[in-house]
Each structure stands twice: as structure tokens, then as C-alpha cells.
PDB file of N, CA and C in Angstrom:
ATOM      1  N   UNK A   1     159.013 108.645  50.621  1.00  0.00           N
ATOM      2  CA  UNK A   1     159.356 107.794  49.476  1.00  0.00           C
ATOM      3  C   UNK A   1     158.625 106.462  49.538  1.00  0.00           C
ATOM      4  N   UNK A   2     158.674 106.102  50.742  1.00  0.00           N
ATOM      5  CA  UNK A   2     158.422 104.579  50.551  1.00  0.00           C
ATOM      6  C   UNK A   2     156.116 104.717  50.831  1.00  0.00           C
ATOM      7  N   UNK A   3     155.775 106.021  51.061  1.00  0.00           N
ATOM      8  CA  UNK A   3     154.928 105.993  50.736  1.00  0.00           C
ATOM      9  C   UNK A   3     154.035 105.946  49.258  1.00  0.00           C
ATOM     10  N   UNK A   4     155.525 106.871  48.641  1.00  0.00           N
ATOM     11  CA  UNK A   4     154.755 106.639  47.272  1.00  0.00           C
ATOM     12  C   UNK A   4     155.117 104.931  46.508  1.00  0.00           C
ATOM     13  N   UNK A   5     156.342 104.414  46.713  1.00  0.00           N
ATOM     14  CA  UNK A   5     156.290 103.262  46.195  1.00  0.00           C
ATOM     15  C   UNK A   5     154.661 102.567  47.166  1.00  0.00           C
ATOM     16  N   UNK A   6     153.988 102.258  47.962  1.00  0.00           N
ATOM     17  CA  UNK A   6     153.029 101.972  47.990  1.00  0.00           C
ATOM     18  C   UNK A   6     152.132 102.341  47.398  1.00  0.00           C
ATOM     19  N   UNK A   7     151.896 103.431  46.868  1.00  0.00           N
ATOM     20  CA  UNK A   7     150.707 104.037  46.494  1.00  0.00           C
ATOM     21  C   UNK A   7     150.971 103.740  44.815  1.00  0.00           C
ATOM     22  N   UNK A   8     152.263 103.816  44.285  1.00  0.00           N
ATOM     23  CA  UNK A   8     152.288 103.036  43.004  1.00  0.00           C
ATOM     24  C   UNK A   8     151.882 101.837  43.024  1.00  0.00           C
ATOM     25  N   UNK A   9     152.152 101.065  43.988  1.00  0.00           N
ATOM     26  CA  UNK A   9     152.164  98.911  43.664  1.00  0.00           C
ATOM     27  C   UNK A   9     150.776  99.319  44.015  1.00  0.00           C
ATOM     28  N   UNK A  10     149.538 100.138  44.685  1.00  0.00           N
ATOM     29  CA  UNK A  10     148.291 100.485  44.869  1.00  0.00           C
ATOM     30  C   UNK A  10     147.700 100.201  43.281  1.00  0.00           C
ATOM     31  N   UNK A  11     148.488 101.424  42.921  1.00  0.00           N
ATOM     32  CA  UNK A  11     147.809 101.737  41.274  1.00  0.00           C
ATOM     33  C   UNK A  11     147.904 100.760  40.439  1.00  0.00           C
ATOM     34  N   UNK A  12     149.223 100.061  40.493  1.00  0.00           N
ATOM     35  CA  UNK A  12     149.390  98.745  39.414  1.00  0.00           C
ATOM     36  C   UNK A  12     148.250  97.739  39.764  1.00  0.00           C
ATOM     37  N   UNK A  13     148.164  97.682  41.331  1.00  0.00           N
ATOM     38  CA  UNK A  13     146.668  96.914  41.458  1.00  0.00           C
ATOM     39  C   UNK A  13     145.387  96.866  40.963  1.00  0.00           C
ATOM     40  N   UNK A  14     145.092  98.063  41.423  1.00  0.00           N
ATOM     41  CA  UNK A  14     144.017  98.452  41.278  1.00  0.00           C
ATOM     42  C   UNK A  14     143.737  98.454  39.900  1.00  0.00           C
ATOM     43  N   UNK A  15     142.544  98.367  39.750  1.00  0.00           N
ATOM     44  CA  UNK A  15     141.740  97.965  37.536  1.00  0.00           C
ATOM     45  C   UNK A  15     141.838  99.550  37.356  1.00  0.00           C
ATOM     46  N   UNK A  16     142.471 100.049  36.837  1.00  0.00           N
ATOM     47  CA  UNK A  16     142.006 101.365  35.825  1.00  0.00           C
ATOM     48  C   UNK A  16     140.387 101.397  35.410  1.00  0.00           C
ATOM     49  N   UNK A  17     139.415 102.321  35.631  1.00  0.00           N
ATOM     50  CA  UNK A  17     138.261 102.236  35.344  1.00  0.00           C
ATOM     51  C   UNK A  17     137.666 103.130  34.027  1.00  0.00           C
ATOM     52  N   UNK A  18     137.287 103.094  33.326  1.00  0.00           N
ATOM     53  CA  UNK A  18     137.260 104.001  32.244  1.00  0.00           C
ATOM     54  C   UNK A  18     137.488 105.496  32.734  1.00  0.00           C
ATOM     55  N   UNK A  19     138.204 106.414  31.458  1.00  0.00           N
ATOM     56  CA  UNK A  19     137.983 107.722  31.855  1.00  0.00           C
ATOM     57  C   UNK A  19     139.224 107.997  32.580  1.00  0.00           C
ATOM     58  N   UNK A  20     138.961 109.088  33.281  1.00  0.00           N
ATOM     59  CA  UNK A  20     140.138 109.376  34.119  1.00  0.00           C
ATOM     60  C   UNK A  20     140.442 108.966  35.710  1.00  0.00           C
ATOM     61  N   UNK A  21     139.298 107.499  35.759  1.00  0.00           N
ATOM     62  CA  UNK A  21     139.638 106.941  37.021  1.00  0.00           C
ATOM     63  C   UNK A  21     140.609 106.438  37.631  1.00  0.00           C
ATOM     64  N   UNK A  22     142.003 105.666  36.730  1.00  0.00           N
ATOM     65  CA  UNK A  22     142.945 105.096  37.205  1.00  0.00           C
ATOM     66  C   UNK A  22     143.986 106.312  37.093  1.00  0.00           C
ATOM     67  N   UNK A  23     143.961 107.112  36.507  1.00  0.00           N
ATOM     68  CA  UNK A  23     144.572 108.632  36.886  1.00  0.00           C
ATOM     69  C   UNK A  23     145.163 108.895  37.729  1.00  0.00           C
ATOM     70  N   UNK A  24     144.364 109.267  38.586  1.00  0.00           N
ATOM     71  CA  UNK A  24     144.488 109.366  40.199  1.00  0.00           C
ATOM     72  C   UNK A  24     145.716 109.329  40.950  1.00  0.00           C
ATOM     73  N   UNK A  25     145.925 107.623  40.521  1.00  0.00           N
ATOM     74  CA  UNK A  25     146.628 106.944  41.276  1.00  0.00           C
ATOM     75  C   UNK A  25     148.028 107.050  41.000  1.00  0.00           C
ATOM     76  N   UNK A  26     148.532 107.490  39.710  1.00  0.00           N
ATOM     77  CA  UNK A  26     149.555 107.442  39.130  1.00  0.00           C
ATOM     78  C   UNK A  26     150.468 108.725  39.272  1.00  0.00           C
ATOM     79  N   UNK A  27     149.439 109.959  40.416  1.00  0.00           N
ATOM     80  CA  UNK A  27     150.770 110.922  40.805  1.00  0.00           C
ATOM     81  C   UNK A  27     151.518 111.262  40.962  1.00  0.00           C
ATOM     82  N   UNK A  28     152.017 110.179  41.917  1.00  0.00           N
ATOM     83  CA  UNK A  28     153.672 110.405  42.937  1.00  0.00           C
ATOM     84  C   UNK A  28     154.191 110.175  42.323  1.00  0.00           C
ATOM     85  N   UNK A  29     154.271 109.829  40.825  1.00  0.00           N
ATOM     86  CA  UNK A  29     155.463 108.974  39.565  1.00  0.00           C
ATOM     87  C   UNK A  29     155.791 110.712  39.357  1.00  0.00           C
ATOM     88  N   UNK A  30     154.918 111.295  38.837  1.00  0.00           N
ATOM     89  CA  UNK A  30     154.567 112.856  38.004  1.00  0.00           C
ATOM     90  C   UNK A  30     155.626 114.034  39.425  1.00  0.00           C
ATOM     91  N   UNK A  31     155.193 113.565  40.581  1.00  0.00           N
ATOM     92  CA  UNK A  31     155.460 114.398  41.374  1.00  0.00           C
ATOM     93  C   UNK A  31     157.241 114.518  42.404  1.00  0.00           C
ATOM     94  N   UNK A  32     157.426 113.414  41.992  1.00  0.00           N
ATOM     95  CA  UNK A  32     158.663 112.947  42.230  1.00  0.00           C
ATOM     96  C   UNK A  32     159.512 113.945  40.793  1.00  0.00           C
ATOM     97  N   UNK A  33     159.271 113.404  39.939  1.00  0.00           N
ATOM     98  CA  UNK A  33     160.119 113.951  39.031  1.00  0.00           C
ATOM     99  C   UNK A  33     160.080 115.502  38.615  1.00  0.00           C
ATOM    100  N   UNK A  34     158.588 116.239  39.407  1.00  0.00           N
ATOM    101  CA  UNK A  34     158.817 117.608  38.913  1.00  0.00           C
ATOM    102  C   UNK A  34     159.333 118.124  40.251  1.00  0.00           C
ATOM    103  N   UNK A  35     159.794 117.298  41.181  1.00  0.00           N
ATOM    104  CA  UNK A  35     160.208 117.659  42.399  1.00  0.00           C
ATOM    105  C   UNK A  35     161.976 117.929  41.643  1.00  0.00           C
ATOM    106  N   UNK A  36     162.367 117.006  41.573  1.00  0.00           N
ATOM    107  CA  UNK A  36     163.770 116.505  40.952  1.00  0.00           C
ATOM    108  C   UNK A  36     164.285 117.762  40.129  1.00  0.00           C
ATOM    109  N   UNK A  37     163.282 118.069  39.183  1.00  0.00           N
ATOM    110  CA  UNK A  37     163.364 119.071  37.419  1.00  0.00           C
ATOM    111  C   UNK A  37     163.152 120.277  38.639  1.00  0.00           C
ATOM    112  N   UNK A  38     162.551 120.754  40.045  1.00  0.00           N
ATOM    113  CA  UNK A  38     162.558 121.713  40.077  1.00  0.00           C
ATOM    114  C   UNK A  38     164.123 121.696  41.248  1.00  0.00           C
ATOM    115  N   UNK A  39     164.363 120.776  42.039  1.00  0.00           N
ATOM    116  CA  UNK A  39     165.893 121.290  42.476  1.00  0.00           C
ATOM    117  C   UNK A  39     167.389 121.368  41.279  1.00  0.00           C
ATOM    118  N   UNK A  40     166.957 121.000  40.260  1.00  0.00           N
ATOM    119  CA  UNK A  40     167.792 121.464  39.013  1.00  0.00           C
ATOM    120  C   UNK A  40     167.372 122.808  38.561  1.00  0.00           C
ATOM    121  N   UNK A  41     166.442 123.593  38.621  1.00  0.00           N
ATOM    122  CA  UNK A  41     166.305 124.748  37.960  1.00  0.00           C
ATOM    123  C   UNK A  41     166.054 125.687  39.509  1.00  0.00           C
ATOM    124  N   UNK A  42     166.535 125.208  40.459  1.00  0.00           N
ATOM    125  CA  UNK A  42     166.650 126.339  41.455  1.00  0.00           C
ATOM    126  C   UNK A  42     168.287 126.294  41.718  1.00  0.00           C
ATOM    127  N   UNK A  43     169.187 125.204  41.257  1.00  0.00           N
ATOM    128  CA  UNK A  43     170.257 125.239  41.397  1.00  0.00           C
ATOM    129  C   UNK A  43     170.844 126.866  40.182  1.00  0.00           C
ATOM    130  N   UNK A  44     169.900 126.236  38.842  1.00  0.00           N
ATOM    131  CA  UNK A  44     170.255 127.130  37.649  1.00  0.00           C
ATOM    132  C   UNK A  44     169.818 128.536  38.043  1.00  0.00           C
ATOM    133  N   UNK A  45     168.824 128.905  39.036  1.00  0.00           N
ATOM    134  CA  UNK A  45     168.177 130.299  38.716  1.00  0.00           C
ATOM    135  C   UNK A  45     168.782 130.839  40.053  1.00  0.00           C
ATOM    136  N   UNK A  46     169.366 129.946  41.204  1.00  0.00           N
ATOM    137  CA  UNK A  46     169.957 130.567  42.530  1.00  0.00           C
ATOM    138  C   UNK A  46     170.799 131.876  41.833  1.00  0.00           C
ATOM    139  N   UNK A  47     172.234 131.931  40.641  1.00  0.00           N
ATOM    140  CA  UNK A  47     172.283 132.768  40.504  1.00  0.00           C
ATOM    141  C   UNK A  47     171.744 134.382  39.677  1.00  0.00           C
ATOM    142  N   UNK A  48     170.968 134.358  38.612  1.00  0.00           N
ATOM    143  CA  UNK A  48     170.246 134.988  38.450  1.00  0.00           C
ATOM    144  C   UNK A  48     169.118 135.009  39.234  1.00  0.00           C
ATOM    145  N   UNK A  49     168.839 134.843  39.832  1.00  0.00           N
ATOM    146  CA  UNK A  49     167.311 135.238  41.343  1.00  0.00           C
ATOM    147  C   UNK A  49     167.876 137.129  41.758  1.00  0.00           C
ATOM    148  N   UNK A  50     169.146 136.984  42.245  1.00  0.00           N
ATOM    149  CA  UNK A  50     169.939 137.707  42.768  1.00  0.00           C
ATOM    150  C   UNK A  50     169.402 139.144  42.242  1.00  0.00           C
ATOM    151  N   UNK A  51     170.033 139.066  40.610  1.00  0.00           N
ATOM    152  CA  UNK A  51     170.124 140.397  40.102  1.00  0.00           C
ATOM    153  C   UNK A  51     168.483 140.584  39.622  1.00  0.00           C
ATOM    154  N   UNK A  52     167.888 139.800  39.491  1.00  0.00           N
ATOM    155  CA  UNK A  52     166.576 139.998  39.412  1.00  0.00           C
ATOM    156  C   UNK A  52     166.007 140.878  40.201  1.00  0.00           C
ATOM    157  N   UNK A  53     166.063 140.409  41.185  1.00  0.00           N
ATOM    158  CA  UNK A  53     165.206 141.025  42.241  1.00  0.00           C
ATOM    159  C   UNK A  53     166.161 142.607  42.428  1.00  0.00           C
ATOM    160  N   UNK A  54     166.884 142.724  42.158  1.00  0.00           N
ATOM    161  CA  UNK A  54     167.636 143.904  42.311  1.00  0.00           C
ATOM    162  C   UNK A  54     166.868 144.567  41.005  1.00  0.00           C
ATOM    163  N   UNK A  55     166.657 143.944  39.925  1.00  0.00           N
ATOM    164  CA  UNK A  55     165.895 144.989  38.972  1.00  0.00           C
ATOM    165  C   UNK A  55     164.447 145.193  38.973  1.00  0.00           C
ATOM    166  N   UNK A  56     164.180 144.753  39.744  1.00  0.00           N
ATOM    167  CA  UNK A  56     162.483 144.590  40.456  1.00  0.00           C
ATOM    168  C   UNK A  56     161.799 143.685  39.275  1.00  0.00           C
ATOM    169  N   UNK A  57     162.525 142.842  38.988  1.00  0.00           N
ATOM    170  CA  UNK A  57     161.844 142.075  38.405  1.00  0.00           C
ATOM    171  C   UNK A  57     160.721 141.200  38.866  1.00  0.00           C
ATOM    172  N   UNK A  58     159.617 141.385  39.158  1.00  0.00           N
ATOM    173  CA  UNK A  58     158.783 140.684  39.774  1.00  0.00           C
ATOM    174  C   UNK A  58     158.361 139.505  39.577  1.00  0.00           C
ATOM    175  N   UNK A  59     159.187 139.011  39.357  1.00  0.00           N
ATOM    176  CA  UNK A  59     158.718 137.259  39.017  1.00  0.00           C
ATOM    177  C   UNK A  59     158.973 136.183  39.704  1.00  0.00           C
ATOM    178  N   UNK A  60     158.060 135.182  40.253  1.00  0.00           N
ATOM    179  CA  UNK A  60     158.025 134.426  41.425  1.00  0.00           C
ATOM    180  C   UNK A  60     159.672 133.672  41.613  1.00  0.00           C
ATOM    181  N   UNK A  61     160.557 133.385  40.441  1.00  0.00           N
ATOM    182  CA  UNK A  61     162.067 132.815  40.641  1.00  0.00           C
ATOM    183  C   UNK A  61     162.324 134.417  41.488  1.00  0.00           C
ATOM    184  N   UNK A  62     162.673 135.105  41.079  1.00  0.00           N
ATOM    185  CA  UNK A  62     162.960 136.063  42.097  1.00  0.00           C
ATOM    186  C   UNK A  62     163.159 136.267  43.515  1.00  0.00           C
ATOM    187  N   UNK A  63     161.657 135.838  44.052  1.00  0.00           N
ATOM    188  CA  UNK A  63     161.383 135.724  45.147  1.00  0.00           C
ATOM    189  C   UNK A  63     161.004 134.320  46.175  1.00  0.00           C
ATOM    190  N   UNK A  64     161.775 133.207  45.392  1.00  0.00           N
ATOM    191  CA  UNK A  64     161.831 132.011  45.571  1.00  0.00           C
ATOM    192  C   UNK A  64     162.564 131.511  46.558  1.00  0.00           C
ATOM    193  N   UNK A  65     162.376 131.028  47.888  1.00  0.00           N
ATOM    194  CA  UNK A  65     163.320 130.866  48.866  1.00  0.00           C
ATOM    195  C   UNK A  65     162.942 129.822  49.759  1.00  0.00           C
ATOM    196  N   UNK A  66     163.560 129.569  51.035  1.00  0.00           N
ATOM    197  CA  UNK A  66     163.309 128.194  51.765  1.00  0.00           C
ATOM    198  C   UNK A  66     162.306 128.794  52.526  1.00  0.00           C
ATOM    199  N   UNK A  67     161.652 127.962  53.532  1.00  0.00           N
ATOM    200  CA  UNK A  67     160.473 128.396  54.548  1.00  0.00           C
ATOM    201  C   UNK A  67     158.864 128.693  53.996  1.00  0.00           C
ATOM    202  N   UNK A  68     158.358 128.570  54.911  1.00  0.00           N
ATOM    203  CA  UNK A  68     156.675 129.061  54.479  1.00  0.00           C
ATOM    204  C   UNK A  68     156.401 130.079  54.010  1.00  0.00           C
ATOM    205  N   UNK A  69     155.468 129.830  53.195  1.00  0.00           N
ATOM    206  CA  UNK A  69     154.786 130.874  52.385  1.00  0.00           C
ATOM    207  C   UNK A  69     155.400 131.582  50.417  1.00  0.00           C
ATOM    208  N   UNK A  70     155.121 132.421  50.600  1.00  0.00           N
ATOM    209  CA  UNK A  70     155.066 132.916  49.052  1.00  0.00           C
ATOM    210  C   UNK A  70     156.510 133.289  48.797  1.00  0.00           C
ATOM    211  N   UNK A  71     157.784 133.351  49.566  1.00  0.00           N
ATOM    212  CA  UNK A  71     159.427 134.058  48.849  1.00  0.00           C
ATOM    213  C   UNK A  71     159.900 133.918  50.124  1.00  0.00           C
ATOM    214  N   UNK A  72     161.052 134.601  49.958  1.00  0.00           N
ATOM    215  CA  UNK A  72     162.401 133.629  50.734  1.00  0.00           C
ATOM    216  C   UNK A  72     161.877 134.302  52.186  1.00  0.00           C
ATOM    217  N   UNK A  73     162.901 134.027  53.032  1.00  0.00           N
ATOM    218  CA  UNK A  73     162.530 133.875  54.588  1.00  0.00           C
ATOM    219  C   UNK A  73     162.400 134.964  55.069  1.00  0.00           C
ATOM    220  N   UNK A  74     161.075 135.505  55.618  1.00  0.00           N
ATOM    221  CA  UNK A  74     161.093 136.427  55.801  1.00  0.00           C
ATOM    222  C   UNK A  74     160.647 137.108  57.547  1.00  0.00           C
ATOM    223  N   UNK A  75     161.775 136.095  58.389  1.00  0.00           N
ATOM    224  CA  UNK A  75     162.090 136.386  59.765  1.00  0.00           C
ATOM    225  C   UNK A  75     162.581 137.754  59.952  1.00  0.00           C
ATOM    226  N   UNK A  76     162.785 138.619  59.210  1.00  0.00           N
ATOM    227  CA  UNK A  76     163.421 139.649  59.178  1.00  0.00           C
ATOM    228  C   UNK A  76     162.523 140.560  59.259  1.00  0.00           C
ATOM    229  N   UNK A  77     160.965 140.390  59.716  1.00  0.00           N
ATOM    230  CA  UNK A  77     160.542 141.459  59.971  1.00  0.00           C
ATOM    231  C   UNK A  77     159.788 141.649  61.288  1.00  0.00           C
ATOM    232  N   UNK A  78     158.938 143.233  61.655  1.00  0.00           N
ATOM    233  CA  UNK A  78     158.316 142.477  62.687  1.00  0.00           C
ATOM    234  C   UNK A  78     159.030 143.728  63.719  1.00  0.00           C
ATOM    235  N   UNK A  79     158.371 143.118  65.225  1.00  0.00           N
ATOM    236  CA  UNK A  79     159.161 144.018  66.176  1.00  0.00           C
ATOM    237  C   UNK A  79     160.396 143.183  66.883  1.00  0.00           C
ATOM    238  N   UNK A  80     159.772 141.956  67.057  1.00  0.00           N
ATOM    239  CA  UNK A  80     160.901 140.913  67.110  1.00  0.00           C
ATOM    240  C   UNK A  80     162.443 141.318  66.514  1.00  0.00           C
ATOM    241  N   UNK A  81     161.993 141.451  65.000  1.00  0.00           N
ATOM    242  CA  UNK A  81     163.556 141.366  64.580  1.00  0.00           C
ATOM    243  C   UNK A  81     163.867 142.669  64.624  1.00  0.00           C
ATOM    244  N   UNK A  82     163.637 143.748  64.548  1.00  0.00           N
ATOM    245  CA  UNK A  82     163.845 145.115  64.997  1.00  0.00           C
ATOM    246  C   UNK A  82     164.390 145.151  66.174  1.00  0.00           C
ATOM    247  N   UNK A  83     163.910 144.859  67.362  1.00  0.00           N
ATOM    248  CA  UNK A  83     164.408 145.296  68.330  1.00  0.00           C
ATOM    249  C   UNK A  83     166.011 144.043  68.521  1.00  0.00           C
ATOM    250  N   UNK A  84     166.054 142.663  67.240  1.00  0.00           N
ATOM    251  CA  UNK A  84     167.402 141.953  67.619  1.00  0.00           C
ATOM    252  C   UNK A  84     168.191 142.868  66.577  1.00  0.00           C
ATOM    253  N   UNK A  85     168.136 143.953  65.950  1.00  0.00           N
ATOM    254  CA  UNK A  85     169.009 144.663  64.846  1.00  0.00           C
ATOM    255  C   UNK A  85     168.515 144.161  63.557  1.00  0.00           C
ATOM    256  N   UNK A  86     167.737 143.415  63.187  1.00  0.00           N
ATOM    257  CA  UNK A  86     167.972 142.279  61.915  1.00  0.00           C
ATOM    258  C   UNK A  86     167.038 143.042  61.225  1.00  0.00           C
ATOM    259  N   UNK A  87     166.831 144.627  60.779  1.00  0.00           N
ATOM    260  CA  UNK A  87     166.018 145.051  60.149  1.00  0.00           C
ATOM    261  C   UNK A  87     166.277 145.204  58.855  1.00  0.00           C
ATOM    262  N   UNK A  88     167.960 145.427  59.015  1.00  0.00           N
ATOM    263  CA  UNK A  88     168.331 146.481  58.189  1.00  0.00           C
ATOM    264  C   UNK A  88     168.286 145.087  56.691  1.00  0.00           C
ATOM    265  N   UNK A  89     168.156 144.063  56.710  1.00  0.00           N
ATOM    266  CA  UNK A  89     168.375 143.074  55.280  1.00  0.00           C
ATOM    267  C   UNK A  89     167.221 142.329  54.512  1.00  0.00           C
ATOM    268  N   UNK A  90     166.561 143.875  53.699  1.00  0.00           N
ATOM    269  CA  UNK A  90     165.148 143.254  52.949  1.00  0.00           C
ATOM    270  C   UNK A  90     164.715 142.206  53.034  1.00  0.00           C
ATOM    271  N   UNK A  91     163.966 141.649  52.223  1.00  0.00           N
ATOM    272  CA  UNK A  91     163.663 140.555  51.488  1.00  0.00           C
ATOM    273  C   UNK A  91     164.423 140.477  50.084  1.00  0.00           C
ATOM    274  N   UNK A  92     164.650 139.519  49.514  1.00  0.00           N
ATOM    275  CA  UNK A  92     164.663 139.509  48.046  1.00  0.00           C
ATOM    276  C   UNK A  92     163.685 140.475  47.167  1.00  0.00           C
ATOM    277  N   UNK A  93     162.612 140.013  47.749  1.00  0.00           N
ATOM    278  CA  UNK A  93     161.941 141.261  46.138  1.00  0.00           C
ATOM    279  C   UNK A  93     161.265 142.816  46.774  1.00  0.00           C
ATOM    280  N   UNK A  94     161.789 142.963  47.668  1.00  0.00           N
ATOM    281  CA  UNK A  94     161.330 144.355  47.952  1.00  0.00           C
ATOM    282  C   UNK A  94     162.073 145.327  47.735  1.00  0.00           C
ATOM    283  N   UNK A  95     162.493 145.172  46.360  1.00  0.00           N
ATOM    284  CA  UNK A  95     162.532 146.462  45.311  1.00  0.00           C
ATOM    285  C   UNK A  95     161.657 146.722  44.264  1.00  0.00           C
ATOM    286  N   UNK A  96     160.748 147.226  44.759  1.00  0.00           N
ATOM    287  CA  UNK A  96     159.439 147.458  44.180  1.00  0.00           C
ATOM    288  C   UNK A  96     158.841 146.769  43.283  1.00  0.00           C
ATOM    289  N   UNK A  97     159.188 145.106  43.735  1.00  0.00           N
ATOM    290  CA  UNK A  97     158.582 144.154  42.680  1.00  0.00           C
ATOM    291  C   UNK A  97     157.383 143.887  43.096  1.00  0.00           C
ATOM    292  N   UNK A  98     156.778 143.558  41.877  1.00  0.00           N
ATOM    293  CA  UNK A  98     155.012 143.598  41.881  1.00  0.00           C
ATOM    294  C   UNK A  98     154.953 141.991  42.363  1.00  0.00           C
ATOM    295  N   UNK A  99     154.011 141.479  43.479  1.00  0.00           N
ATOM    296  CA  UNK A  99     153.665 140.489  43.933  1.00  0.00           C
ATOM    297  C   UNK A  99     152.633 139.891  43.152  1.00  0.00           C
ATOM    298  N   UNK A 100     153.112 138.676  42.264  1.00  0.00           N
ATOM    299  CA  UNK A 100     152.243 138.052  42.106  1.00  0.00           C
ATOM    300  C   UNK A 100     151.358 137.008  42.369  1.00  0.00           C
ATOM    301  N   UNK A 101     150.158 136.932  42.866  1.00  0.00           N
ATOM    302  CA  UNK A 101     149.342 136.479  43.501  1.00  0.00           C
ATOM    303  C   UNK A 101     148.654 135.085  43.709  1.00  0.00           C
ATOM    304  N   UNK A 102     149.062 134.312  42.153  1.00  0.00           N
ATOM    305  CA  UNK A 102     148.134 133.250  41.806  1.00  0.00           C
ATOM    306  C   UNK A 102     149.048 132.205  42.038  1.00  0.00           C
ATOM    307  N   UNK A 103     148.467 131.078  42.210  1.00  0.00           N
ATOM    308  CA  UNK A 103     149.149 129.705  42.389  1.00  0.00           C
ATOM    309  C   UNK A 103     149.905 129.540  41.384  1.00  0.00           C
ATOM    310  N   UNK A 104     149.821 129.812  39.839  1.00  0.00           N
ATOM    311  CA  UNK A 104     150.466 129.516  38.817  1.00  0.00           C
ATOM    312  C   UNK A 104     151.593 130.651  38.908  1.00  0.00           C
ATOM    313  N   UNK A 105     151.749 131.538  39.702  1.00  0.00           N
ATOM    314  CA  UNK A 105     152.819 132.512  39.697  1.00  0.00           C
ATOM    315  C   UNK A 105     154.079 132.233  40.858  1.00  0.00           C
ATOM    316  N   UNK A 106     153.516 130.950  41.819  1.00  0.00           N
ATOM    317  CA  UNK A 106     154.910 130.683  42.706  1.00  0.00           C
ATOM    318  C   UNK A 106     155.771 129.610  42.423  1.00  0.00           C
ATOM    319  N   UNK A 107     156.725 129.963  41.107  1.00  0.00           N
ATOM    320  CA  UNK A 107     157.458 129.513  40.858  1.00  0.00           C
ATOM    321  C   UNK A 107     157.422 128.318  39.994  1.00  0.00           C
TER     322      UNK A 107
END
């Protein structure tokens, strides 16, 4: 946080230069708030995610979850978790939902 309030009082500094030079600077305003708009619409889609993915709906809310990478946590696989029992509890979208691939498709 208190990095981006610097990097704003940066931008108010700094001269805007024609074009889309002072742009730039004015991110963390943009990124804060689609941070915000997106823990409101994961609160709204936590319960439909559920039955989604049960209808193989392949769409990145579906497969939207905490931890790295592309859908929810997927410690559950592996020989690791096999041999601790932890096989038997999918993922969210592996009911034959189609993975979609592109940056504009995670969520």
C-alpha cells in the first residue's frame, strides 16, 4: 500500500509528457480498485463456482481458487499426495472442463 501511495505523490510530480507518457504512472489507482471489484465478485461467484464446475462448465470462475497458477489448489496430486490418501478429492474443474488457456481467460 504504502508503495503505491508513493508511486502516486511520484505521478502527481512528475510533468505528464504528451501522449501516453504520464499514463504509466497512474496504475496502482486502476489496480487497487480492480483488486477490491474482484474480492466482491469472488465473494458473489464462491457460490455458483461450485455447481459450475460440476456441469463442466469450463470457465475460468469455475476454476478460480487460492495458490499458484491457473485454478484452485491443486496439492492433491502427484505421488506425494497418493501415497498421504489425498487422491481421492479432484480439482474443481476436472469434470471434463475444457481449459482455457489465455491470459484473458483467468478469471
Amino acid at each position: 500500500q504504502h508503495a503505491a501511495e508513493a508511486h502516486r505523490a511520484a505521478a502527481r510530480a512528475a510533468q505528464p509528457r504528451g501522449g501516453r507518457a504520464g499514463r504509466r504512472l497512474q496504475a496502482p489507482v486502476g489496480a487497487d480498485a480492480r483488486a477490491r471489484e474482484r474480492r466482491v465478485h469472488e465473494a458473489r461467484d464462491a457460490r455458483g463456482a461450485r455447481e459450475e464446475a460440476a456441469d463442466g462448465a469450463g470457465h475460468a470462475r469455475a476454476r478460480r481458487g487460492g495458490g499458484a497458477g491457473q485454478g484452485g489448489w491443486r496439492g492433491l496430486r502427484g505421488r506425494r499426495a497418493e501415497r498421504q490418501g489425498r487422491r481421492d478429492r479432484p480439482p474443481a474443474a476436472a469434470a471434463g472442463a475444457p481449459r482455457p488457456h489465455h491470459r484473458a481467460h483467468q478469471g
